[in-house]
C-alpha atoms as a PDB file:
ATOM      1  CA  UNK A   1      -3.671   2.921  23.273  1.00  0.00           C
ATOM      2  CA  UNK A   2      -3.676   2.104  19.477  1.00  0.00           C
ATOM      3  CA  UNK A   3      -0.112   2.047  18.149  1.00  0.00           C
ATOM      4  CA  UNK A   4       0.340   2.997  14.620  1.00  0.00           C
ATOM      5  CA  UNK A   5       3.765   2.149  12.107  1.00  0.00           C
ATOM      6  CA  UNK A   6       5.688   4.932  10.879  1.00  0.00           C
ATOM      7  CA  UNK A   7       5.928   4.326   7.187  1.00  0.00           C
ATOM      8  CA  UNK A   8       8.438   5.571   4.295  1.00  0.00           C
ATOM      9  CA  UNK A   9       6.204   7.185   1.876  1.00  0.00           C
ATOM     10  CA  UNK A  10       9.565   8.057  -1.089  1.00  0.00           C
ATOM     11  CA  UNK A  11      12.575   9.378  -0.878  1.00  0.00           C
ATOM     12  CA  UNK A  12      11.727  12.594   1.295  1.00  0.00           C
ATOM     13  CA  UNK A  13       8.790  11.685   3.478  1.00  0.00           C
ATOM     14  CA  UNK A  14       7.064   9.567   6.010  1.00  0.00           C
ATOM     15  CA  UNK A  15       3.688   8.462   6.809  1.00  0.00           C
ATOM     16  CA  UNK A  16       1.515   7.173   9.365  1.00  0.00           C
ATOM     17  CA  UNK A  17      -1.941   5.745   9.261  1.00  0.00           C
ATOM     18  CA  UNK A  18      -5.353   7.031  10.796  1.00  0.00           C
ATOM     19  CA  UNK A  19      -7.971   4.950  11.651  1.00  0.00           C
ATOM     20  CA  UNK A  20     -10.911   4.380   9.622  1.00  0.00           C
ATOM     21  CA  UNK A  21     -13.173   4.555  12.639  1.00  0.00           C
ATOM     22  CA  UNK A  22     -12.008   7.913  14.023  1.00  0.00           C
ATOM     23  CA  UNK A  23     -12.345   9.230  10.201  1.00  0.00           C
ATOM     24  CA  UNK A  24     -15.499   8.396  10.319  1.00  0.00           C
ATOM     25  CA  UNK A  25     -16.613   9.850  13.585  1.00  0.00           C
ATOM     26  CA  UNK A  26     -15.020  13.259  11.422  1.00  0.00           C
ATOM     27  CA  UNK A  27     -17.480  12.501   8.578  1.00  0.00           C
ATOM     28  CA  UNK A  28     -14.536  12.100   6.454  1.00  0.00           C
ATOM     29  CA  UNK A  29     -16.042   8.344   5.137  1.00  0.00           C
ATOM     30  CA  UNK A  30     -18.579   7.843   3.097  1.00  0.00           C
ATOM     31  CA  UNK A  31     -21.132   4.975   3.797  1.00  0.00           C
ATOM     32  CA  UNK A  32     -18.498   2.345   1.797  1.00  0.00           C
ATOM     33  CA  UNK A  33     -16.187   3.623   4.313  1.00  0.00           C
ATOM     34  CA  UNK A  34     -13.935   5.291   1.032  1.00  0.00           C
ATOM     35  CA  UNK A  35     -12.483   9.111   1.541  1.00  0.00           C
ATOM     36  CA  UNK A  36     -15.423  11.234   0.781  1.00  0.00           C
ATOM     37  CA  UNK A  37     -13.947  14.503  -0.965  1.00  0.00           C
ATOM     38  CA  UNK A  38     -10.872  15.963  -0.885  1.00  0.00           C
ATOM     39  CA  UNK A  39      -9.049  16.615   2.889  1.00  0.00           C
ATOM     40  CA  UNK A  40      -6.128  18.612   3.779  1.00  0.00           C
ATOM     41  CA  UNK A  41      -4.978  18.150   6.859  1.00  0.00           C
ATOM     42  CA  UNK A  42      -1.912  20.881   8.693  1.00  0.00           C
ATOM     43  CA  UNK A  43       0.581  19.069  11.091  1.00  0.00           C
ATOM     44  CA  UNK A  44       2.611  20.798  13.502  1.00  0.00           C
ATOM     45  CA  UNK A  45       5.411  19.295  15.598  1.00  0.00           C
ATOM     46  CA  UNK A  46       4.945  20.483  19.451  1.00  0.00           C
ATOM     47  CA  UNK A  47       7.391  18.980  21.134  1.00  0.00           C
ATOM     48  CA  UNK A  48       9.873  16.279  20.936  1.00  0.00           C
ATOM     49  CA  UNK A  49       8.094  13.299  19.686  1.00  0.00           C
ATOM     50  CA  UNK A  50       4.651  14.995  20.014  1.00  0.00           C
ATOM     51  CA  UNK A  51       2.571  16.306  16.494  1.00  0.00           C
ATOM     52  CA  UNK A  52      -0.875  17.854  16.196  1.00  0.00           C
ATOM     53  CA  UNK A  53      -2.827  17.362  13.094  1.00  0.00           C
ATOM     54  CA  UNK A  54      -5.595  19.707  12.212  1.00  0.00           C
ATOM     55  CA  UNK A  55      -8.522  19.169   9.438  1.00  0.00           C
ATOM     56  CA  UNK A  56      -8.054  22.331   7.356  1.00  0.00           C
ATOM     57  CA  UNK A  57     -11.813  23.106   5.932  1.00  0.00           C
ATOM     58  CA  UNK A  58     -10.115  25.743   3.369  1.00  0.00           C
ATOM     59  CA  UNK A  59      -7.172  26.343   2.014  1.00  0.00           C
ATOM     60  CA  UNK A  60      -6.090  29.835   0.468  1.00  0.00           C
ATOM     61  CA  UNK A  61      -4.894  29.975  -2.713  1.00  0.00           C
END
């Protein structure tokens, strides 16, 4: 199990890092392994200590 850092983005957030390889497997790399396009991602918090992140394809405006 990969264990990732819990980072202090500012003042009123946090961040954690995603692996290049599983963005990849998403197609979310292109072929110089940079962010291809723009991604929006929705998080959710299940349960204690438990989040779900979901690729959003559209967002409404």
């Amino acid at each position: 199990m990969a264990l990732n850092k819990l980072r202090k983005l500012d003042q009123n957030s946090a961040g954690v890092t995603l692996p290049k390889d599983d963005l990849r497997v998403e197609g979310l790399l292109d072929e110089d392994g940079e962010i291809d396009g723009e991604h929006h991602i929705h998080i959710r918090h299940i349960d204690n200590g438990e989040w779900a992140l979901e690729l959003v394809e559209e967002i409404d405006a």
